[in-house]
C-alpha atoms as a PDB file:
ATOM      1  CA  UNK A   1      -4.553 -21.560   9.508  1.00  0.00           C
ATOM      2  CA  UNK A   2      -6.421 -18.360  11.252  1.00  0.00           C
ATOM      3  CA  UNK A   3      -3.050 -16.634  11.752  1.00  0.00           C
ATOM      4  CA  UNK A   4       0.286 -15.798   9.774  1.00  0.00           C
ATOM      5  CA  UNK A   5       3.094 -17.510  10.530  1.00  0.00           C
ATOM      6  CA  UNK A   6       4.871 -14.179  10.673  1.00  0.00           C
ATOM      7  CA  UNK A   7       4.991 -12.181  14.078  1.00  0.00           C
ATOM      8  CA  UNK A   8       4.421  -8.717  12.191  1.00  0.00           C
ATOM      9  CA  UNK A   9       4.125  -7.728   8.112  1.00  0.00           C
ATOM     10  CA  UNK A  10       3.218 -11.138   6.734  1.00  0.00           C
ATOM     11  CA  UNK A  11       5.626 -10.621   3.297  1.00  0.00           C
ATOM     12  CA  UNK A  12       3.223 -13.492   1.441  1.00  0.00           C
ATOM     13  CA  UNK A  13       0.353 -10.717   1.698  1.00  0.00           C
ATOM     14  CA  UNK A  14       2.460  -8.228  -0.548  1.00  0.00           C
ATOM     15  CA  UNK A  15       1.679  -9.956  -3.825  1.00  0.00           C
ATOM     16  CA  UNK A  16      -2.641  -9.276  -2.562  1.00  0.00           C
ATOM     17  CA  UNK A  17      -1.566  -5.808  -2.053  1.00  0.00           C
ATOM     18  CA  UNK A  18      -5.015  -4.259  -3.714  1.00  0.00           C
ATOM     19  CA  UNK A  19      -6.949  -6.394  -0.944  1.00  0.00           C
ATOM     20  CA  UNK A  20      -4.993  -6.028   1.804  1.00  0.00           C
ATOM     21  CA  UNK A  21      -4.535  -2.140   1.139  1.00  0.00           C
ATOM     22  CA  UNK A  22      -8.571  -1.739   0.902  1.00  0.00           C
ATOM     23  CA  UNK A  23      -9.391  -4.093   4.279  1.00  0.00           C
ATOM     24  CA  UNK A  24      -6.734  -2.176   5.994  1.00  0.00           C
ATOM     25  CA  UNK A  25      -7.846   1.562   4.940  1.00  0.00           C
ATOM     26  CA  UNK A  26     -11.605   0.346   5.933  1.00  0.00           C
ATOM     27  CA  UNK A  27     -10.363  -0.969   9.459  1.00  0.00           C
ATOM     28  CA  UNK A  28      -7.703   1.537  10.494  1.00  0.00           C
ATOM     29  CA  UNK A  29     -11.087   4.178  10.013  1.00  0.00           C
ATOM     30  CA  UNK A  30     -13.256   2.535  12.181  1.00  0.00           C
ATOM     31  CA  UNK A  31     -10.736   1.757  14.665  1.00  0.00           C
ATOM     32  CA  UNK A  32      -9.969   5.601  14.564  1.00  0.00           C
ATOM     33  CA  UNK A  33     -13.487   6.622  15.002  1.00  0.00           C
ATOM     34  CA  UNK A  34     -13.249   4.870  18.492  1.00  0.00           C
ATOM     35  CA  UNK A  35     -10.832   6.500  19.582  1.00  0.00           C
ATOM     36  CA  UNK A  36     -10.644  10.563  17.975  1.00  0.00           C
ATOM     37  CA  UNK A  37     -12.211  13.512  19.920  1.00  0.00           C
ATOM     38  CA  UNK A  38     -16.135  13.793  19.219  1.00  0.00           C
ATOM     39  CA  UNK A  39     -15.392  16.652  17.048  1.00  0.00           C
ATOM     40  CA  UNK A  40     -13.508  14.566  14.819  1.00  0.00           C
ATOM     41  CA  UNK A  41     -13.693  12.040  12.280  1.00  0.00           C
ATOM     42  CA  UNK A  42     -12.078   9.884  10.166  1.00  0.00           C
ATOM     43  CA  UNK A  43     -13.627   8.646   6.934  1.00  0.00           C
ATOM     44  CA  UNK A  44     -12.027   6.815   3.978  1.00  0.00           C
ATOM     45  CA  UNK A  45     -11.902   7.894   0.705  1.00  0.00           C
ATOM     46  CA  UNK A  46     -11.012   6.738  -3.028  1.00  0.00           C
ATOM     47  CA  UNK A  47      -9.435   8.645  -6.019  1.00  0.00           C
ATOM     48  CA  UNK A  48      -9.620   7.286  -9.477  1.00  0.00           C
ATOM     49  CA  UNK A  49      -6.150   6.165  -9.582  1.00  0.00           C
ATOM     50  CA  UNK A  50      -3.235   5.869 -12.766  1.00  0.00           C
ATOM     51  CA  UNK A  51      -1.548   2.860 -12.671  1.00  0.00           C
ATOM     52  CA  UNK A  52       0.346   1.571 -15.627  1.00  0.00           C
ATOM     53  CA  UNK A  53       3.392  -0.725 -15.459  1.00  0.00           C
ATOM     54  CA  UNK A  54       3.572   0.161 -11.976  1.00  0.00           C
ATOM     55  CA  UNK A  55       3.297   3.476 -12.693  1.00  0.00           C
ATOM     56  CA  UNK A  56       0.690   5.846 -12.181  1.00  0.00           C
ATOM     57  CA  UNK A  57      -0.985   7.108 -15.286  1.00  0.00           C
ATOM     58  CA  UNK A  58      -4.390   7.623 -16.266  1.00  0.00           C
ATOM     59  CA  UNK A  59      -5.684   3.995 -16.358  1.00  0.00           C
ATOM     60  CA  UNK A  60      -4.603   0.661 -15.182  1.00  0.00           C
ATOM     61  CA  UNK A  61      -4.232  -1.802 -17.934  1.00  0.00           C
ATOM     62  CA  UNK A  62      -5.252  -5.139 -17.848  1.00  0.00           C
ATOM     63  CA  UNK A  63      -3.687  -8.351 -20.541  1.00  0.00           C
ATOM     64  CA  UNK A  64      -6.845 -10.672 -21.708  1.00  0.00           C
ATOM     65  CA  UNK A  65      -3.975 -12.950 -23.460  1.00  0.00           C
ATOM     66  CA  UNK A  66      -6.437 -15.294 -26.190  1.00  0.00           C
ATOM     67  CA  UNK A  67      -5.022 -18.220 -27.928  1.00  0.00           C
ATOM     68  CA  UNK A  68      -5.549 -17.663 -31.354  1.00  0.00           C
ATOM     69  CA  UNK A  69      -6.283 -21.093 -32.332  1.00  0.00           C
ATOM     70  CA  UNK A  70      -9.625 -21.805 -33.332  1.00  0.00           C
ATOM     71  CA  UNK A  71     -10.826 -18.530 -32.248  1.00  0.00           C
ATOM     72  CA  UNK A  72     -13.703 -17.554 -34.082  1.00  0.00           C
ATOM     73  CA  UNK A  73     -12.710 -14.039 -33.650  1.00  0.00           C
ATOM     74  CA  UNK A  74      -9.401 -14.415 -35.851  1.00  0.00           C
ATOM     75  CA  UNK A  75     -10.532 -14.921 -39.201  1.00  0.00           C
ATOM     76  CA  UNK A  76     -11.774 -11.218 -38.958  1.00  0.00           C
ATOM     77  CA  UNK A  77      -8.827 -10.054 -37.109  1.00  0.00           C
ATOM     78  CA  UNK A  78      -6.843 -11.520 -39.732  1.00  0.00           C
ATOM     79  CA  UNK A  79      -8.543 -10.163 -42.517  1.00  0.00           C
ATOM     80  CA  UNK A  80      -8.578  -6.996 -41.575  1.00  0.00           C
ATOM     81  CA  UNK A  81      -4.567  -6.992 -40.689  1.00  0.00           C
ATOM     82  CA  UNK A  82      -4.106  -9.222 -43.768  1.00  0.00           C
ATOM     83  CA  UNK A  83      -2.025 -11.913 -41.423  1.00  0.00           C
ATOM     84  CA  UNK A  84      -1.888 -14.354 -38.638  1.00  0.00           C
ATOM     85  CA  UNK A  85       1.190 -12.287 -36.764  1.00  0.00           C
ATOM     86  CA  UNK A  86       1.241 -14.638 -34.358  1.00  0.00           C
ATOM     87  CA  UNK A  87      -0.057 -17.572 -32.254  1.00  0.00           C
ATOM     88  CA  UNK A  88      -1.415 -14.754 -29.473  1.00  0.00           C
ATOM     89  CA  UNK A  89      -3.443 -11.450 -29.819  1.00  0.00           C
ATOM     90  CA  UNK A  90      -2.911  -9.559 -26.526  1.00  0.00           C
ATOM     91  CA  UNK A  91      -5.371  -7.100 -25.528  1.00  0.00           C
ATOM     92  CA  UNK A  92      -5.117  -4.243 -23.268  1.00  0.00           C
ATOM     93  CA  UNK A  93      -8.265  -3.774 -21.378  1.00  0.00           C
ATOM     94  CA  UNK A  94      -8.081  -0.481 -20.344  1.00  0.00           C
ATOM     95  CA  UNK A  95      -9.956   0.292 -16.127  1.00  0.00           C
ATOM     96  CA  UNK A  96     -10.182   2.830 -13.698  1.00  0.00           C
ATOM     97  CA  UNK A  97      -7.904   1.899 -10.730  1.00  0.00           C
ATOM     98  CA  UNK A  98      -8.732   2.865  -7.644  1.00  0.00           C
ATOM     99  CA  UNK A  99      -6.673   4.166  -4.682  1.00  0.00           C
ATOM    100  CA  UNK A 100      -8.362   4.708  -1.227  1.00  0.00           C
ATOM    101  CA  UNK A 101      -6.990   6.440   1.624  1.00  0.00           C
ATOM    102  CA  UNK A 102      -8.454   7.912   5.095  1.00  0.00           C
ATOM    103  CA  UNK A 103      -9.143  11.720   5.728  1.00  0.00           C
ATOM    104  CA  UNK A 104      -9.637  12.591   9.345  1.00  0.00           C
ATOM    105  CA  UNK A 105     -12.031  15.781   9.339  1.00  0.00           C
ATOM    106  CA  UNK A 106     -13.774  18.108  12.019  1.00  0.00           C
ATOM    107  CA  UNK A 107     -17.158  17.117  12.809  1.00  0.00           C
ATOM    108  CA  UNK A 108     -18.530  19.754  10.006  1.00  0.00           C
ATOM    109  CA  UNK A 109     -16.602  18.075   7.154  1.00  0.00           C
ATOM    110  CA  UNK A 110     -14.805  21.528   6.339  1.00  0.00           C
ATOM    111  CA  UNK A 111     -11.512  21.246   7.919  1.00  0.00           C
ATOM    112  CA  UNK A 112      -9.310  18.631   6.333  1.00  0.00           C
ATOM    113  CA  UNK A 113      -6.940  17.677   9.736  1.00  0.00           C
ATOM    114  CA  UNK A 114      -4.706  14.654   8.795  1.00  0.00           C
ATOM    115  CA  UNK A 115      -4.264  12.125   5.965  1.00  0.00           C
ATOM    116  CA  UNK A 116      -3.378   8.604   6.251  1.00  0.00           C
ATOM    117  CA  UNK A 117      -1.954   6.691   3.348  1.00  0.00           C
ATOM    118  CA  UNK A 118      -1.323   3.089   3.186  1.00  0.00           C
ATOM    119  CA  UNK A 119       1.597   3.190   0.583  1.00  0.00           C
ATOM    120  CA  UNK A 120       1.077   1.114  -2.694  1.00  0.00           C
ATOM    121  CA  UNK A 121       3.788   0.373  -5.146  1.00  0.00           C
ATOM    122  CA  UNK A 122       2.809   3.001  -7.354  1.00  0.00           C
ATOM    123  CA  UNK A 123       2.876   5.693  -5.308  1.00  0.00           C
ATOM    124  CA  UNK A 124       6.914   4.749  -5.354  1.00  0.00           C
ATOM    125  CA  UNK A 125       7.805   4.337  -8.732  1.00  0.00           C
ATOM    126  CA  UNK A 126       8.027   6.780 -12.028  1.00  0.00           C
ATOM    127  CA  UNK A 127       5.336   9.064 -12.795  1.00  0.00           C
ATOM    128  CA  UNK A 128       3.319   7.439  -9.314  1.00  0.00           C
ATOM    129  CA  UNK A 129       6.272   8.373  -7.288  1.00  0.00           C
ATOM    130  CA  UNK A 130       6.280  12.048  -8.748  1.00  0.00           C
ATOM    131  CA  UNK A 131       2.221  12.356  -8.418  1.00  0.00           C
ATOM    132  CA  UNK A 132       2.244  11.384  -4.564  1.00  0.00           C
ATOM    133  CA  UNK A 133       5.054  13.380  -3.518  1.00  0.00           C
ATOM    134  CA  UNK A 134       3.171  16.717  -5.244  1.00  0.00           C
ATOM    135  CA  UNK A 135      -0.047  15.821  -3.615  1.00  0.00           C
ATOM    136  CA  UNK A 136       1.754  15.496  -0.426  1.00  0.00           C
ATOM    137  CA  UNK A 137       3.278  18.225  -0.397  1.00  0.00           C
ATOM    138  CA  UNK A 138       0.051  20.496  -1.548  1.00  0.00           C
ATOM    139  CA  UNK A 139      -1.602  19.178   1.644  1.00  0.00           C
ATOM    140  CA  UNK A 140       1.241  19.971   3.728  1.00  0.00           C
ATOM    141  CA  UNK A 141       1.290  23.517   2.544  1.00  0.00           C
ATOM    142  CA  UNK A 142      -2.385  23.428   3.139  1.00  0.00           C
ATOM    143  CA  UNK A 143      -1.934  22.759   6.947  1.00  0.00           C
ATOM    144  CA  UNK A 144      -2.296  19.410   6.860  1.00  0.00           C
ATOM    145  CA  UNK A 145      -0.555  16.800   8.538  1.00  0.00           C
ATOM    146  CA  UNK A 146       0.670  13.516   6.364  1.00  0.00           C
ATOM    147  CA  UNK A 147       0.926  10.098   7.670  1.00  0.00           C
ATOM    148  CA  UNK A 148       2.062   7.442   5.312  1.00  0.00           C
ATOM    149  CA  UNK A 149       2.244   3.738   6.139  1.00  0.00           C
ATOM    150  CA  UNK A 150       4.664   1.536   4.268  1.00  0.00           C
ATOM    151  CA  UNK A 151       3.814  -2.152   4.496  1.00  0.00           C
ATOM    152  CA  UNK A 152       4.759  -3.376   0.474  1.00  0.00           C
ATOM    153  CA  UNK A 153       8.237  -3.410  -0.239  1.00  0.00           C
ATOM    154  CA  UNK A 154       7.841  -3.060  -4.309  1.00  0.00           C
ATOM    155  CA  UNK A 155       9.535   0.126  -5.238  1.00  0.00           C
ATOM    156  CA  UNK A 156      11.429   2.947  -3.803  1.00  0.00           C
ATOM    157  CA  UNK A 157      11.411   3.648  -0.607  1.00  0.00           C
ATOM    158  CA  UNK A 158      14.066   6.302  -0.485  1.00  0.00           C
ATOM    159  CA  UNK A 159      12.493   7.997  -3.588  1.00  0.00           C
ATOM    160  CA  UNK A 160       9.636   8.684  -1.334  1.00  0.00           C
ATOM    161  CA  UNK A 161      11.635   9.671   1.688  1.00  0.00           C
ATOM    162  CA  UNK A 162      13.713  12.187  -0.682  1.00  0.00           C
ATOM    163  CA  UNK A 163      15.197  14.896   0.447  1.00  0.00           C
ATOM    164  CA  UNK A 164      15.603  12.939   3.505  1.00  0.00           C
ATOM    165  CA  UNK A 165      17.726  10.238   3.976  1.00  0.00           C
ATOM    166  CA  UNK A 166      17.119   6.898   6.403  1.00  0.00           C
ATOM    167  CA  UNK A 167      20.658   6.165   8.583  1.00  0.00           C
ATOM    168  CA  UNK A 168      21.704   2.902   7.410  1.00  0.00           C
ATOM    169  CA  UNK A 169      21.298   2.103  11.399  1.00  0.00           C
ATOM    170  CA  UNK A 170      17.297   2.633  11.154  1.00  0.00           C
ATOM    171  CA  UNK A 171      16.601   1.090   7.442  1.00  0.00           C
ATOM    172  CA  UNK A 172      14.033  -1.682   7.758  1.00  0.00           C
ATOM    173  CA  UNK A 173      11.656  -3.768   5.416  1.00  0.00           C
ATOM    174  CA  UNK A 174       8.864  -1.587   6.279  1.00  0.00           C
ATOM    175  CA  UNK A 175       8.214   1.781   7.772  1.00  0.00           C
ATOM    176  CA  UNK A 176       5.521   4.604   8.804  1.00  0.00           C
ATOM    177  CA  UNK A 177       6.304   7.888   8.244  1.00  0.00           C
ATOM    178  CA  UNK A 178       4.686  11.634   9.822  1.00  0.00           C
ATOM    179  CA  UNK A 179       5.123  15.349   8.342  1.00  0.00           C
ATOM    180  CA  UNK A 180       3.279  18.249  10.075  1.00  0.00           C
ATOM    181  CA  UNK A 181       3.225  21.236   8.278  1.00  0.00           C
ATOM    182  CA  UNK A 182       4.884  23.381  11.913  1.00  0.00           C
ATOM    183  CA  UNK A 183       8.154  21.199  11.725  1.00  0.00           C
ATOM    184  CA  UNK A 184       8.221  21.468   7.594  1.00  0.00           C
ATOM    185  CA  UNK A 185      12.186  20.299   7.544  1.00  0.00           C
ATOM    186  CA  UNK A 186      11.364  17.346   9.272  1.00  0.00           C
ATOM    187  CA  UNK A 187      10.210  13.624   8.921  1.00  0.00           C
ATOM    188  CA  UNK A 188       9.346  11.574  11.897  1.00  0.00           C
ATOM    189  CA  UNK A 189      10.443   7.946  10.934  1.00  0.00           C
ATOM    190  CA  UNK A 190       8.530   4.826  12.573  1.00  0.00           C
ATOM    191  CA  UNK A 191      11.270   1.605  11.384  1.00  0.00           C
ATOM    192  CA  UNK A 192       9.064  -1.191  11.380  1.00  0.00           C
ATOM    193  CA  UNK A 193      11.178  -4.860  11.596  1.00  0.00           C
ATOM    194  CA  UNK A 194       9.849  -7.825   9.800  1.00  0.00           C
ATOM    195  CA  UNK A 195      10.199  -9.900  12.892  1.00  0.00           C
ATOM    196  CA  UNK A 196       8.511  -8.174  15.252  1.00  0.00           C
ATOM    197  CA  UNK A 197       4.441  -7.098  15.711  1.00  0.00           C
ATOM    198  CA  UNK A 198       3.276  -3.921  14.100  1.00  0.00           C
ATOM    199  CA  UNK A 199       3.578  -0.959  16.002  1.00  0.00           C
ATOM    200  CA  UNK A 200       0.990   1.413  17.540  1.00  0.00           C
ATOM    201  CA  UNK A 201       1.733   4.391  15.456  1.00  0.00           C
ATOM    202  CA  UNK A 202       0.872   8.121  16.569  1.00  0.00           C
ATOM    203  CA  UNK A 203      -1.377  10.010  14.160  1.00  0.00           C
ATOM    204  CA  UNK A 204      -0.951  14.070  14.548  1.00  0.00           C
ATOM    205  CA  UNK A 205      -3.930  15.948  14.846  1.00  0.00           C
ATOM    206  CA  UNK A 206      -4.534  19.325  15.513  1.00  0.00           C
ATOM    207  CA  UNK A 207      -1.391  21.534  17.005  1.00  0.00           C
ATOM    208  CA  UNK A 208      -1.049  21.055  20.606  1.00  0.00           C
ATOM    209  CA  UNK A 209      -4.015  18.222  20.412  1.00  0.00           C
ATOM    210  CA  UNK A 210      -2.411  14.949  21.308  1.00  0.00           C
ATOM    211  CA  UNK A 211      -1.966  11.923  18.744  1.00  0.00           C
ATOM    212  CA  UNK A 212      -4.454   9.710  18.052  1.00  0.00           C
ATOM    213  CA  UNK A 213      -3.268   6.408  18.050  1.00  0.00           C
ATOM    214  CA  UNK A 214      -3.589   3.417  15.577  1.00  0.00           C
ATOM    215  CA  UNK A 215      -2.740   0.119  16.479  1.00  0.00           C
ATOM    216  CA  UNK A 216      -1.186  -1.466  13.137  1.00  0.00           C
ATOM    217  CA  UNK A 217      -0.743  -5.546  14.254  1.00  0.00           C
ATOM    218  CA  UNK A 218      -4.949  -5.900  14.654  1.00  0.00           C
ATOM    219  CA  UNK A 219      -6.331  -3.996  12.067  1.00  0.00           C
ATOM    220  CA  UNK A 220      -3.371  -7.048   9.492  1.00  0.00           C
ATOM    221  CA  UNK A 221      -4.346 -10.013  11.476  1.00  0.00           C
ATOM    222  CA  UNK A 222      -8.045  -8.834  11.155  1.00  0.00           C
ATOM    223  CA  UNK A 223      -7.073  -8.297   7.099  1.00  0.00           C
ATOM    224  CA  UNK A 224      -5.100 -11.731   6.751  1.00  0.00           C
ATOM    225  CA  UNK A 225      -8.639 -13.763   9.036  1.00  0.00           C
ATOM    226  CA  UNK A 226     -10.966 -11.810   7.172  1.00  0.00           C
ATOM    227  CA  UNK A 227      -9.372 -12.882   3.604  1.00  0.00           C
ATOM    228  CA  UNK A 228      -9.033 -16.461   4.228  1.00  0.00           C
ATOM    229  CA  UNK A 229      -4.938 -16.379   3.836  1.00  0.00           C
ATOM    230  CA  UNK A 230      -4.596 -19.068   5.756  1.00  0.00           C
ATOM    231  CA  UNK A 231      -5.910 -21.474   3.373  1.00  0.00           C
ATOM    232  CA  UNK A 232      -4.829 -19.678   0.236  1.00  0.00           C
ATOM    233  CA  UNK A 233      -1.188 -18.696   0.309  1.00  0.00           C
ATOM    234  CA  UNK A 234       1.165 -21.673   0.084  1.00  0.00           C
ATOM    235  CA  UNK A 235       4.575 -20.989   2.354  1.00  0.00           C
ATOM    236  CA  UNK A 236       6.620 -23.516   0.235  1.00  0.00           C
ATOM    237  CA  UNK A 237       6.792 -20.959  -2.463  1.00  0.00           C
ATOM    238  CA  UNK A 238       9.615 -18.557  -2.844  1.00  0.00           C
ATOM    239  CA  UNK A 239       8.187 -15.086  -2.086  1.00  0.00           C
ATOM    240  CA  UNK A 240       8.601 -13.198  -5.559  1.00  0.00           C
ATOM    241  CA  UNK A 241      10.771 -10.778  -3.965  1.00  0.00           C
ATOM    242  CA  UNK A 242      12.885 -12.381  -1.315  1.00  0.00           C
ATOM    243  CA  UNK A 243      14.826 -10.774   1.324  1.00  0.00           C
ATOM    244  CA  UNK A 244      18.760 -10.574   2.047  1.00  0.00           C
ATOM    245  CA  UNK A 245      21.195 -11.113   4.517  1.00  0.00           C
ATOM    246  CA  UNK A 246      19.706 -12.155   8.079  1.00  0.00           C
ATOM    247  CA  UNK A 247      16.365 -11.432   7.684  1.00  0.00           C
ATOM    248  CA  UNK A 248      15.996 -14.134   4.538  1.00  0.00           C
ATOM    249  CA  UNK A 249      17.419 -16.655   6.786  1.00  0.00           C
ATOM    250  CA  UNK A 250      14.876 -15.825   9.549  1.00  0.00           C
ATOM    251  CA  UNK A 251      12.209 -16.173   7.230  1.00  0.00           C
ATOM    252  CA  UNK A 252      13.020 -19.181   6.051  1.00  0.00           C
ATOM    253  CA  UNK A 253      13.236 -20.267   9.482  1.00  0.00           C
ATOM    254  CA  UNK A 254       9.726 -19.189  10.133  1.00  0.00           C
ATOM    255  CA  UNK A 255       8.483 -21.286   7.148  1.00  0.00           C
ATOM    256  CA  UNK A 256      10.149 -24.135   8.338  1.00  0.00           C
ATOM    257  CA  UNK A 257       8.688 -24.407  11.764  1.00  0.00           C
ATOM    258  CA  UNK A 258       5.517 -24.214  10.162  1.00  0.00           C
ATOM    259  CA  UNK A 259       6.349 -28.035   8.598  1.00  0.00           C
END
């Protein structure tokens, strides 16, 4: 299968979230580049990242999970602790994590214009949630305008939105969101539906300077080809965190046609 089943947001992607997130910071750059005024330019970037539980912290831990049986490694483990303590020895592996993002610059690299986040999970949960909004809001004060993309619906949404709040009339599965620092009270919201293509979303630039705009649908169907999900996700699986109401019933009716 070259393409998702799914008109828009393909929800079986959300569990490959750390994939998905990098092809789609790499593409909506280039795509950018096409498109900005020569004096501009977009470029992505990476910040050693926290993540922890789903939190950001200062590393990402992985779980190496050993069975303990014939392990040549437990006689020593159990001499030093003096016991077997159990069947299992877990062991946090403790790694960088890395979070990239775009930057869209003048031409001499000095002037920082607009940043483009594609939001992860962490950035909306606990200490992650806390970290992003700060950052934000230090670039906003800076002069520059914020543009985040929410695609992954793990964690909280309206935490991120805060001290806005989304009319129940224009809540949706997924959403893209603008701040410019000259309309600081305000958040321009982009609802995106599950059952319809991705938007074209503006991206502010400089005051008075029109948008730049970034075509969402391509730079995921590009993401999804590109990754081989086709072959690799199997629809007859549950998704791990389902939707309510109407829109589970439509997907459900998307899997089936695929059958």
């Amino acid at each position: 299968m070259a393409k998702s089943p799914f008109p828009g947001m393909d929800p079986y992607l959300e569990p490959h979230w750390l994939d998905i997130h990098t092809k789609l910071v790499a593409y909506a750059a280039d795509a950018l580049n096409v498109s900005l005024p020569e004096d501009l330019i977009a470029r992505s970037e990476e910040r050693v990242g926290v993540e922890s539980d789903g939190e950001r912290h200062d590393i990402s831990p992985d779980v190496r999970v050993v069975d303990m049986t014939g392990v040549s490694g437990t006689e020593n483990h159990s001499q030093a602790t003096g016991l077997a303590l159990a069947p299992y020895r877990l062991v946090a592996i403790s790694e960088a994590a890395t979070e990239r993002f775009i930057e869209i610059l003048d031409s001499t690299g000095q002037r920082l214009i607009t940043v483009i986040e594609f939001v992860s999970p962490s950035n909306k949960q606990g200490k992650g949630l806390k970290a992003f909004v700060e950052k934000r809001d230090e670039l906003l004060a800076g002069g520059v305008n914020f543009v985040e993309i929410d695609l992954n619906r793990a964690g909280d949404w309206r935490g991120l939105l805060h001290p806005h709040a989304c009319p129940p009339a224009l809540q949706s599965p997924y959403r893209a969101t603008l701040r410019v620092p000259n309309d600081p009270v305000a958040v321009y919201l982009q609802p995106i539906s599950l059952r319809e293509p991705l938007p074209t979303i503006k991206i502010p630039l400089r005051p008075n300077e029109k948008p730049a705009e970034l075509a969402l649908q391509p730079l995921l169907e590009q993401a999804y080809q590109n990754g081989r999900y086709g072959r690799t996700i199997d629809y007859r699986q549950p998704l791990g965190l389902p939707f309510e109401g109407a829109d589970a019933e439509w997907a459900r009716e998307v899997i089936a046609r695929m059958r």
